[in-house]
C-alpha atoms as a PDB file:
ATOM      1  CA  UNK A   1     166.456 -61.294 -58.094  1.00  0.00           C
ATOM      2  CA  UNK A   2     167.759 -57.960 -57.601  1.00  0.00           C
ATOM      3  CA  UNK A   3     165.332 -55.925 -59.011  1.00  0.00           C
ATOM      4  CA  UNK A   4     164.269 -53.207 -56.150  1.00  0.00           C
ATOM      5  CA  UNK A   5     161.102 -54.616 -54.200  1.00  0.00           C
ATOM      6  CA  UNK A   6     161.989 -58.058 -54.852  1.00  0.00           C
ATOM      7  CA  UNK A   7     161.288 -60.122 -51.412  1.00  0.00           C
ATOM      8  CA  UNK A   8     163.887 -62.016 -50.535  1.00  0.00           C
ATOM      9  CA  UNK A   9     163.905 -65.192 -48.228  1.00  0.00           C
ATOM     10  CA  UNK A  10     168.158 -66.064 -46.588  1.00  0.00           C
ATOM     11  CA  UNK A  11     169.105 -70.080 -46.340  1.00  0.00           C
ATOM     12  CA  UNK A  12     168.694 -71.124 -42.938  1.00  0.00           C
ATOM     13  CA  UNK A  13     172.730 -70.752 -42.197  1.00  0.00           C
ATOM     14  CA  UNK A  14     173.459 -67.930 -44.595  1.00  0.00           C
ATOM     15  CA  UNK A  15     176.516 -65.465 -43.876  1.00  0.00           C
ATOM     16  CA  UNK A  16     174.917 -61.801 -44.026  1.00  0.00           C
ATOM     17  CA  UNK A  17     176.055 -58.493 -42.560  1.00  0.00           C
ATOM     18  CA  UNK A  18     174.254 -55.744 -40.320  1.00  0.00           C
ATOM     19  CA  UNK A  19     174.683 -52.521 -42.098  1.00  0.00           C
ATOM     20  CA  UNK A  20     172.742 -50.843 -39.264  1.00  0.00           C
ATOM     21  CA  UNK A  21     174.561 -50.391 -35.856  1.00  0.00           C
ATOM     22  CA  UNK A  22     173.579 -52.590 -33.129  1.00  0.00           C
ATOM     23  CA  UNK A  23     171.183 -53.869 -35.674  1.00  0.00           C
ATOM     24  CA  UNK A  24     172.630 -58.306 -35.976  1.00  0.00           C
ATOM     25  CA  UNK A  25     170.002 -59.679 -32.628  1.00  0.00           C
ATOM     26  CA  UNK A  26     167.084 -57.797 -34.245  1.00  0.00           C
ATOM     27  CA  UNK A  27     167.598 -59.185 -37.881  1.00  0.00           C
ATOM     28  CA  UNK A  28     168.846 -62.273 -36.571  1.00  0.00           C
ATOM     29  CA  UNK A  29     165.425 -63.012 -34.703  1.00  0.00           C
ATOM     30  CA  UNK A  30     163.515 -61.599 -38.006  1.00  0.00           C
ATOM     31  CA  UNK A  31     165.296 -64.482 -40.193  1.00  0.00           C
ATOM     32  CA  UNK A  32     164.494 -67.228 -37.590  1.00  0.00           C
ATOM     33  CA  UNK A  33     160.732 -66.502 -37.652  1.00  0.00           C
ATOM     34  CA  UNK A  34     161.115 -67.158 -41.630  1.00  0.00           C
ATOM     35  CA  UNK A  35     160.074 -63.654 -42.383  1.00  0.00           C
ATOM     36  CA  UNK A  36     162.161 -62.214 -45.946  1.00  0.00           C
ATOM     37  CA  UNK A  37     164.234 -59.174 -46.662  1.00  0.00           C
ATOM     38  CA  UNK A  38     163.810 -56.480 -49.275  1.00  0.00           C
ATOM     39  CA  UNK A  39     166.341 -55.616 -52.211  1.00  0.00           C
ATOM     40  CA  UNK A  40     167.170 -52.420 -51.956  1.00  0.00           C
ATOM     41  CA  UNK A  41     168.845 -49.840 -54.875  1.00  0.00           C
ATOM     42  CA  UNK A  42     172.839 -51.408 -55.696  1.00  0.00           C
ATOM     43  CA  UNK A  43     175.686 -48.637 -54.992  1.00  0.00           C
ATOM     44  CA  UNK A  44     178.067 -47.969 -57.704  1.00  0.00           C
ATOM     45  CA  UNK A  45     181.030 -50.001 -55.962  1.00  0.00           C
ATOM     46  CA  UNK A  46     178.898 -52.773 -54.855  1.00  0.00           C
ATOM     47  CA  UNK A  47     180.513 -56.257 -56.184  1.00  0.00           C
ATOM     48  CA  UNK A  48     178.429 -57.864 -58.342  1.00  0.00           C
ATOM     49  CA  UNK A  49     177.274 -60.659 -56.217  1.00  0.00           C
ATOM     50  CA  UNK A  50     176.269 -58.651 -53.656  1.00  0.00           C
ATOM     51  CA  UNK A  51     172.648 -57.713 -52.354  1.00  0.00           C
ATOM     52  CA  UNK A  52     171.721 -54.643 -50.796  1.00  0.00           C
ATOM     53  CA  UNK A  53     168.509 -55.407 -48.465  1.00  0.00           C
ATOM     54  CA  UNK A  54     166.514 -54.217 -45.838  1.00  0.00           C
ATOM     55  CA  UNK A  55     164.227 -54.950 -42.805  1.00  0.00           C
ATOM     56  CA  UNK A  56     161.294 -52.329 -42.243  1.00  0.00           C
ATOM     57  CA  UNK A  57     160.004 -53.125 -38.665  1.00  0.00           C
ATOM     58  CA  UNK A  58     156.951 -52.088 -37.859  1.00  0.00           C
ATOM     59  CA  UNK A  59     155.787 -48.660 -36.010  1.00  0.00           C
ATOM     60  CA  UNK A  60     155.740 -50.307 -32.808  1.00  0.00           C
ATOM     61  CA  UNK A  61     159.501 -50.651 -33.185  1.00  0.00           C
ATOM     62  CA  UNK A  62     160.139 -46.945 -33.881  1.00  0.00           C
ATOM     63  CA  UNK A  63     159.436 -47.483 -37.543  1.00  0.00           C
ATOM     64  CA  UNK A  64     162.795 -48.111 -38.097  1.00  0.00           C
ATOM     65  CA  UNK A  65     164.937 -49.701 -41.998  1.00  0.00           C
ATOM     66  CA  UNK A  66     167.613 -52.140 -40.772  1.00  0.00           C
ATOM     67  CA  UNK A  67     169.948 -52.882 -43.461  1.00  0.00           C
ATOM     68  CA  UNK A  68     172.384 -55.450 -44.106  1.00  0.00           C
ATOM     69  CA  UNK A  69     174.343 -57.140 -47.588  1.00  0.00           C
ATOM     70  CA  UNK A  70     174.288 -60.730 -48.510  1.00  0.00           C
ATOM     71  CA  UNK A  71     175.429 -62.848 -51.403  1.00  0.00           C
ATOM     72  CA  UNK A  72     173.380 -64.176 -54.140  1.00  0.00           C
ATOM     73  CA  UNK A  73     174.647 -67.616 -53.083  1.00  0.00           C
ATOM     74  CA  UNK A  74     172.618 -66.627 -49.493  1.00  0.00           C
ATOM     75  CA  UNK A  75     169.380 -66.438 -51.139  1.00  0.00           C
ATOM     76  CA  UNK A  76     166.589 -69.409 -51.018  1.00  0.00           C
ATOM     77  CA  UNK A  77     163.963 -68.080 -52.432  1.00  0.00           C
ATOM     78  CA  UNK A  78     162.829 -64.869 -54.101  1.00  0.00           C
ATOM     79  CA  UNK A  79     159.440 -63.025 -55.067  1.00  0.00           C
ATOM     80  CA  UNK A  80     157.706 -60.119 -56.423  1.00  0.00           C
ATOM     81  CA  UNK A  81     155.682 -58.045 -53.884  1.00  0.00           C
ATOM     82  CA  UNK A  82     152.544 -58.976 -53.279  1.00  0.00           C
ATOM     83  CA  UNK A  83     149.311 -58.354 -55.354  1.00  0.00           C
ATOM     84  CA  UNK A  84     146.487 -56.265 -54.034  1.00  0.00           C
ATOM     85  CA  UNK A  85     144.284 -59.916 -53.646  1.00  0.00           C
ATOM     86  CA  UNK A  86     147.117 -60.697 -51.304  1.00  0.00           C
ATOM     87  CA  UNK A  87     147.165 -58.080 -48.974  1.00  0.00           C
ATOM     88  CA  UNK A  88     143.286 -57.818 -49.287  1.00  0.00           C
ATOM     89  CA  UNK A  89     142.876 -60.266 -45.972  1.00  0.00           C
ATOM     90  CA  UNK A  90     145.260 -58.917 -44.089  1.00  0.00           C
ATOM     91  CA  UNK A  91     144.506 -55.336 -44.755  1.00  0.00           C
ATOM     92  CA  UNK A  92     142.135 -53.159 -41.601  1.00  0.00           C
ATOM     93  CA  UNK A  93     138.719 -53.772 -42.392  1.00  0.00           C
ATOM     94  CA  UNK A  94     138.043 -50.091 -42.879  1.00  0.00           C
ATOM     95  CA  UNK A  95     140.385 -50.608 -46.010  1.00  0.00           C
ATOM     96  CA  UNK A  96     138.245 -52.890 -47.630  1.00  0.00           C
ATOM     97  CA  UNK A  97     135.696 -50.818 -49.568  1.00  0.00           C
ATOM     98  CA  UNK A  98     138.910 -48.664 -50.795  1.00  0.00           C
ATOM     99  CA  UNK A  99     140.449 -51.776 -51.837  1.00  0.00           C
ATOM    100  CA  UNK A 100     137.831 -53.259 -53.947  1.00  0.00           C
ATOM    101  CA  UNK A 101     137.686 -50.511 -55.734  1.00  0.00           C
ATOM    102  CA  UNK A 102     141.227 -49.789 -56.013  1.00  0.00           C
ATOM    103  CA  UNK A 103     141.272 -53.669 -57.646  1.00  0.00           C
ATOM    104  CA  UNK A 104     138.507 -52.671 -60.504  1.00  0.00           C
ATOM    105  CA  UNK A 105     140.480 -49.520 -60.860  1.00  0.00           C
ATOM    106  CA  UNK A 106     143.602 -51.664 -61.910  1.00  0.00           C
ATOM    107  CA  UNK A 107     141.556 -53.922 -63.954  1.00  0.00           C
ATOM    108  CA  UNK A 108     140.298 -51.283 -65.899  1.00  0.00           C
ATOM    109  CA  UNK A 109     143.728 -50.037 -66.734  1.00  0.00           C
ATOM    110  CA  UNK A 110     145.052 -53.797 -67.543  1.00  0.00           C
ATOM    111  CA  UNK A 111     147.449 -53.692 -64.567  1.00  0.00           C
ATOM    112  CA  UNK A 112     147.908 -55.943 -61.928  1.00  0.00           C
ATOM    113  CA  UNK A 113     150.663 -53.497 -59.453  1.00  0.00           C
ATOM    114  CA  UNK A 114     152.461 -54.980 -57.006  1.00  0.00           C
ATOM    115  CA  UNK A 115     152.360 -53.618 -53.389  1.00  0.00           C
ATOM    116  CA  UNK A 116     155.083 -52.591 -51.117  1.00  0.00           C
ATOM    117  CA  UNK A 117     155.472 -50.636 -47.618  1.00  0.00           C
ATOM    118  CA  UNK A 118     153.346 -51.719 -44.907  1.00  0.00           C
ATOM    119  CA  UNK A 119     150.154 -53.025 -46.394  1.00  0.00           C
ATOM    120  CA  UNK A 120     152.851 -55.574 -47.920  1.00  0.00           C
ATOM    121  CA  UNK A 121     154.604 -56.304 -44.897  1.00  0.00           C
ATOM    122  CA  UNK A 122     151.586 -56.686 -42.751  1.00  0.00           C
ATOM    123  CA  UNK A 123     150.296 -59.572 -45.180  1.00  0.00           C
ATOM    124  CA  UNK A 124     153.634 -61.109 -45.070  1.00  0.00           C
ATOM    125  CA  UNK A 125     154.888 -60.998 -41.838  1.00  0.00           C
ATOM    126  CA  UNK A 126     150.969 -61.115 -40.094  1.00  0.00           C
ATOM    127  CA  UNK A 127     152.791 -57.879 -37.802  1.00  0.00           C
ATOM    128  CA  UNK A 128     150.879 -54.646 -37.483  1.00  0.00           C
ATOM    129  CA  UNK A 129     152.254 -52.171 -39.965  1.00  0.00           C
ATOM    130  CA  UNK A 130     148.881 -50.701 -41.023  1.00  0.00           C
ATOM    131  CA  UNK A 131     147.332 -47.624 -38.892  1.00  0.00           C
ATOM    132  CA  UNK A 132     145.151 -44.851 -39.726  1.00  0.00           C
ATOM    133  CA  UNK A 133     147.594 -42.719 -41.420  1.00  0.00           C
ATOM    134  CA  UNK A 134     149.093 -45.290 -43.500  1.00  0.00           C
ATOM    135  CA  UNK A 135     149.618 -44.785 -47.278  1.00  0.00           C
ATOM    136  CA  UNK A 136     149.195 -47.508 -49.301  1.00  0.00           C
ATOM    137  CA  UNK A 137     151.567 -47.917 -52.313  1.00  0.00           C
ATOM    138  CA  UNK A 138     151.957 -49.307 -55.538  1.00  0.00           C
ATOM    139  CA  UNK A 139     154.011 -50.772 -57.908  1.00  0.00           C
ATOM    140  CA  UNK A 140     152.563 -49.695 -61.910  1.00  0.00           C
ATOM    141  CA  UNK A 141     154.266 -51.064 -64.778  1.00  0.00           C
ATOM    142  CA  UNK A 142     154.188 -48.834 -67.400  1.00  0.00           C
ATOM    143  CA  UNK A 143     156.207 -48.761 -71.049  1.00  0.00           C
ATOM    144  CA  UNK A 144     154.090 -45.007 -72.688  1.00  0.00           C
ATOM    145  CA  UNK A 145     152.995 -41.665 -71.532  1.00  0.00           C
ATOM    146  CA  UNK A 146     149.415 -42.103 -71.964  1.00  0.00           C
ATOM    147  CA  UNK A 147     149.608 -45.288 -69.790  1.00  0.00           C
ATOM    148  CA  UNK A 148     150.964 -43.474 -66.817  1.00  0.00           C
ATOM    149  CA  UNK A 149     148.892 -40.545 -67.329  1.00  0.00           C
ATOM    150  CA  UNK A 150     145.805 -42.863 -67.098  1.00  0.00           C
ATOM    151  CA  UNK A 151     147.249 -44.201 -63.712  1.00  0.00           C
ATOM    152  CA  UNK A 152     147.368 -41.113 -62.531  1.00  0.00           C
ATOM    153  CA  UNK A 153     144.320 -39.614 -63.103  1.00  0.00           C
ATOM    154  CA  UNK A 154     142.830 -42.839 -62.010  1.00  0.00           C
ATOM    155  CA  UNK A 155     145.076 -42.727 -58.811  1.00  0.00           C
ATOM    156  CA  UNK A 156     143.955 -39.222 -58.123  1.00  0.00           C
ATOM    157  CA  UNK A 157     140.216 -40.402 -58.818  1.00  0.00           C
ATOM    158  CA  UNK A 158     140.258 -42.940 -56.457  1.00  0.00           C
ATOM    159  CA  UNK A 159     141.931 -40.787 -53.624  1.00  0.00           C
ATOM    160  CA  UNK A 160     138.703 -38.303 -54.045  1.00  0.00           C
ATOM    161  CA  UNK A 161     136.307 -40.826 -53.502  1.00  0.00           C
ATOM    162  CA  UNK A 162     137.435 -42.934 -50.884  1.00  0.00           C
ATOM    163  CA  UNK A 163     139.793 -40.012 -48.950  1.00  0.00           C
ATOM    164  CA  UNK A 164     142.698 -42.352 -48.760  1.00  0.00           C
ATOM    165  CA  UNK A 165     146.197 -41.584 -50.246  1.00  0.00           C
ATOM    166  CA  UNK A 166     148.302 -44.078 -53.267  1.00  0.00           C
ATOM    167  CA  UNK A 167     151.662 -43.567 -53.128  1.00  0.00           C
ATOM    168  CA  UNK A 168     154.114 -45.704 -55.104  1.00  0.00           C
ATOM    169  CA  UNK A 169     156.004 -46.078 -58.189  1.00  0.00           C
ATOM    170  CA  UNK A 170     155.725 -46.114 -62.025  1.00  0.00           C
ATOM    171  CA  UNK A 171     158.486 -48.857 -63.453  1.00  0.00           C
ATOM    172  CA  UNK A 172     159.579 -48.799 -66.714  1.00  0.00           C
ATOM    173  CA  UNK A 173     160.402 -51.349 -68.978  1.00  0.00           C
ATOM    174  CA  UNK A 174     164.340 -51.866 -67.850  1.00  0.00           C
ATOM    175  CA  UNK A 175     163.714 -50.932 -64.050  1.00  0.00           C
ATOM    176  CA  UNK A 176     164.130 -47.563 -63.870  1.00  0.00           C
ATOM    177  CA  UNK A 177     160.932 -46.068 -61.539  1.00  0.00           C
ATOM    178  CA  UNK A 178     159.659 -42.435 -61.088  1.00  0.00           C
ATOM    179  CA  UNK A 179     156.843 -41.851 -58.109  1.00  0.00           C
ATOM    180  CA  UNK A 180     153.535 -41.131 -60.035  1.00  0.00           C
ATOM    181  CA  UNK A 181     152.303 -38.683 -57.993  1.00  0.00           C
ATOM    182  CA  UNK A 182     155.632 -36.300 -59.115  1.00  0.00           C
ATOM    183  CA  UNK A 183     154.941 -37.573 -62.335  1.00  0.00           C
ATOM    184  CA  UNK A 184     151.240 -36.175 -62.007  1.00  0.00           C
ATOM    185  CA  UNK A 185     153.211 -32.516 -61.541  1.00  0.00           C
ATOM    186  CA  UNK A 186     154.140 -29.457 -63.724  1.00  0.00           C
ATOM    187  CA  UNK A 187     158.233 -29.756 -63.141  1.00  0.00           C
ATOM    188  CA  UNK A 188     159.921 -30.275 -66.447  1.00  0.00           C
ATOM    189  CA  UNK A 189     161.938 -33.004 -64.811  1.00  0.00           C
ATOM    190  CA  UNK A 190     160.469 -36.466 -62.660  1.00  0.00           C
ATOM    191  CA  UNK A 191     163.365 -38.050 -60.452  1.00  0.00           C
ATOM    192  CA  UNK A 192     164.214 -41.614 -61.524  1.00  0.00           C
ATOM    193  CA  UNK A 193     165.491 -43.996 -59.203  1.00  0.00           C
ATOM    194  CA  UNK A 194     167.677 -46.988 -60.768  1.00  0.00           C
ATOM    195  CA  UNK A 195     170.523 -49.705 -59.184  1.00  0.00           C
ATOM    196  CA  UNK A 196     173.072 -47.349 -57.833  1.00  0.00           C
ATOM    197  CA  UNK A 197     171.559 -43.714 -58.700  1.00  0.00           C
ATOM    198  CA  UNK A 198     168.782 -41.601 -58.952  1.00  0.00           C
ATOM    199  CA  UNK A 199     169.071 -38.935 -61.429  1.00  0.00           C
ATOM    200  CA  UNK A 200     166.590 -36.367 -62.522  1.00  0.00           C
ATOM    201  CA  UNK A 201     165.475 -36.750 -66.190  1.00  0.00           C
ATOM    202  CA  UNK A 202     163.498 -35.133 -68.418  1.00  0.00           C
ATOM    203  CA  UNK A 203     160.083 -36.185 -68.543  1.00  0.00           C
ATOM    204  CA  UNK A 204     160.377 -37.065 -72.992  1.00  0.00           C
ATOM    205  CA  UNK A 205     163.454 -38.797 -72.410  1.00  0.00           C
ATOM    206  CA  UNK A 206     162.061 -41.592 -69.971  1.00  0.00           C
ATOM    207  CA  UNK A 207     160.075 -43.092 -72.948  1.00  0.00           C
ATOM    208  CA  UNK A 208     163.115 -43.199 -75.316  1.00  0.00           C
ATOM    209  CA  UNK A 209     164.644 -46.230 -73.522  1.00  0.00           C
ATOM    210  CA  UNK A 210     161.384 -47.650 -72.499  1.00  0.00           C
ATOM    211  CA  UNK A 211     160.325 -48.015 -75.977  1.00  0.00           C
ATOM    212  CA  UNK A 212     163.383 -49.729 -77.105  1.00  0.00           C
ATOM    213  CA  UNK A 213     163.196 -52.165 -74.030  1.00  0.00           C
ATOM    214  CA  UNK A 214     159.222 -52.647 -74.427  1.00  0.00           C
END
């Protein structure tokens, strides 16, 4: 459940805590309309049974991240981020082509990624996120080098032919996640984000632990 990207829904009554100034009538009105929070990355003196989430309102709010903790106990119900079938309906129909493609794409490499950012929220929340500079990104699961090299120069394929732009995340076998498009560079090191840290590793050493948790 507190994976990073995990959708979270709060119990009806839940005790939680605005992080963000001025931020409790906003987040208050988001829970009563049943929409979920995100899990976001755990800080080092976070207790245990804590969450770390957050609230990305759409553009026509100022585009703004509310955040705000809550305990495990708070949580009713929990979920990956959606697939790329789910946000498929909700998606601008000028996406769809893109999308369709983007789906074969993923079938080809045996993946199935998750989606996050607003293509995500607009699906779950029925809110317009989407607009004509929106990025959609991606979730890839990946546990060897030659499977996120193939993502990427699928990824980099697909942005050529349909002139749209994949962002998003490679995750490796015990969390950790590096963006694939750094990934795709020359640098010697990729940044990996984690629960409480993001540290810049070299690019051999992120398949030493991934092989031993694959």
């Amino acid at each position: 459940m507190d994976a990073r990207h995990t959708l979270v829904w709060l119990q009806p009554q839940a005790a939680w805590q605005a992080l963000t100034p001025g931020a409790h009538a906003r987040l208050a009105a988001w829970f009563a309309a049943g929409h979920p929070a995100v899990v976001a990355r755990r800080q080092e003196h976070d207790a245990q049974d804590v969450l770390r989430l957050g609230v990305p309102l759409p553009p026509g709010e100022g585009k703004q991240r509310l955040a705000l903790v809550a305990s495990q106990a708070a949580i009713r119900r929990a979920s990956a981020p959606p697939t790329l079938d789910q946000v498929r309906a909700a998606a601008p129909a000028d996406w769809a082509v893109a999308l369709d493609d983007l789906r074969e794409v993923s079938c080809t490499l045996g993946q199935r990624p998750g989606v996050f950012g607003g293509f995500a929220w607009q699906a779950i929340t029925g809110l317009p996120y989407v607009h004509a500079a929106s990025d959609l990104d991606l979730l890839w699961q990946v546990t060897a080098p030659s499977q996120a090299q193939a993502i990427v120069q699928q990824l980099r394929r697909w942005e050529a032919r349909h002139g749209r732009r994949a962002d998003g995340e490679c995750v490796l076998p015990d969390g950790r996640a590096f963006s694939w498009r750094e990934y795709a560079g020359a640098a010697d090191k990729v940044l990996v984000k984690a629960h409480g840290q993001c540290t810049l590793v070299a690019r051999q050493a992120l398949w030493v632990g991934s092989r031993q948790a694959a």
